[in-house]
Protein backbone atom coordinates (compact mmCIF):
# COMPACT_ATOMS: atom_id res chain seq x y z
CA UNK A 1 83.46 71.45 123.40
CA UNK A 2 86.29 73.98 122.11
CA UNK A 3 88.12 73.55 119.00
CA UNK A 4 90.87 74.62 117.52
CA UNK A 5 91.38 77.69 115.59
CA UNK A 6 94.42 77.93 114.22
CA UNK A 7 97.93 76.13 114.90
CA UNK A 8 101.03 77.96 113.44
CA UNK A 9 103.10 75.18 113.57
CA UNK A 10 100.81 73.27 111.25
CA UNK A 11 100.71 70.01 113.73
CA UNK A 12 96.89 69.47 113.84
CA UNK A 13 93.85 71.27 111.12
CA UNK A 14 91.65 73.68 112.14
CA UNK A 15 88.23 72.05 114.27
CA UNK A 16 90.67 69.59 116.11
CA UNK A 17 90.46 68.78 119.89
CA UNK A 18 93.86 69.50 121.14
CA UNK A 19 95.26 67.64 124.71
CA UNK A 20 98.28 69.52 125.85
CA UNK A 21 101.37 68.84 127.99
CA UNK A 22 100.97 69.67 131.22
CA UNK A 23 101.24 73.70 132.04
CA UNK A 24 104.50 75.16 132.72
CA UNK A 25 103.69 78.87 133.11
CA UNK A 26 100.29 80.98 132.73
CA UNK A 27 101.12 84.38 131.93
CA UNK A 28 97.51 85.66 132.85
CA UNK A 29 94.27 85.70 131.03
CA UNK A 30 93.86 83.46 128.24
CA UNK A 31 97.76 82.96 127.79
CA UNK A 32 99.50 79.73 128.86
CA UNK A 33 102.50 77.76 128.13
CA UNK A 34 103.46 74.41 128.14
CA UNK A 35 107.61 73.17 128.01
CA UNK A 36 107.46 73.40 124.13
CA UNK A 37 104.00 75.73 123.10
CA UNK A 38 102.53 79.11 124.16
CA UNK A 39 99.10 79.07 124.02
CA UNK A 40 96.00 81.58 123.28
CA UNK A 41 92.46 80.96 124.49
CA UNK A 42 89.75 82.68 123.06
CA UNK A 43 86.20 83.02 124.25
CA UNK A 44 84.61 82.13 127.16
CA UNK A 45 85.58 78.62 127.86
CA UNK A 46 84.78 76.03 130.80
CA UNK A 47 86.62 74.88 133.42
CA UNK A 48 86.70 71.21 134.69
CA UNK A 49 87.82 70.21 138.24
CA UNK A 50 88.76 66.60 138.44
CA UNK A 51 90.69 64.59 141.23
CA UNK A 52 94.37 64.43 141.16
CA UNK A 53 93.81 60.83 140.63
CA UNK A 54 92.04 61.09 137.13
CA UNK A 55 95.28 63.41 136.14
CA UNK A 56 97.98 60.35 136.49
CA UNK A 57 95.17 58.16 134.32
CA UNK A 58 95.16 61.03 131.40
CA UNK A 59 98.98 61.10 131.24
């Protein structure tokens, strides 16, 4: 499971799992954005396909 690096806003510590709004724009490889954060992903990664569903139940 990823972790977090580092958060310049200081809202969570460094090794915590981090649940995001939902996406607002992805501006290519490893950059995304959410209404209020931009995000950075670094290394590899996974990617999880779940039904749409299972989305409504998260949020």
């Amino acid at each position: 499971m990823e972790r977090l690096l580092y958060d310049s806003a200081r809202r969570w510590d460094v090794g915590d799992f981090v649940r995001t709004s939902p996406l607002h724009v992805l501006h290519g490889e490893g950059l995304f954005q959410t209404w209020s954060t931009l995000y950075v992903l670094l290394g590899e990664g996974q990617r999880k396909r779940v039904a749409l569903e299972m989305v409504g139940r998260i949020f």
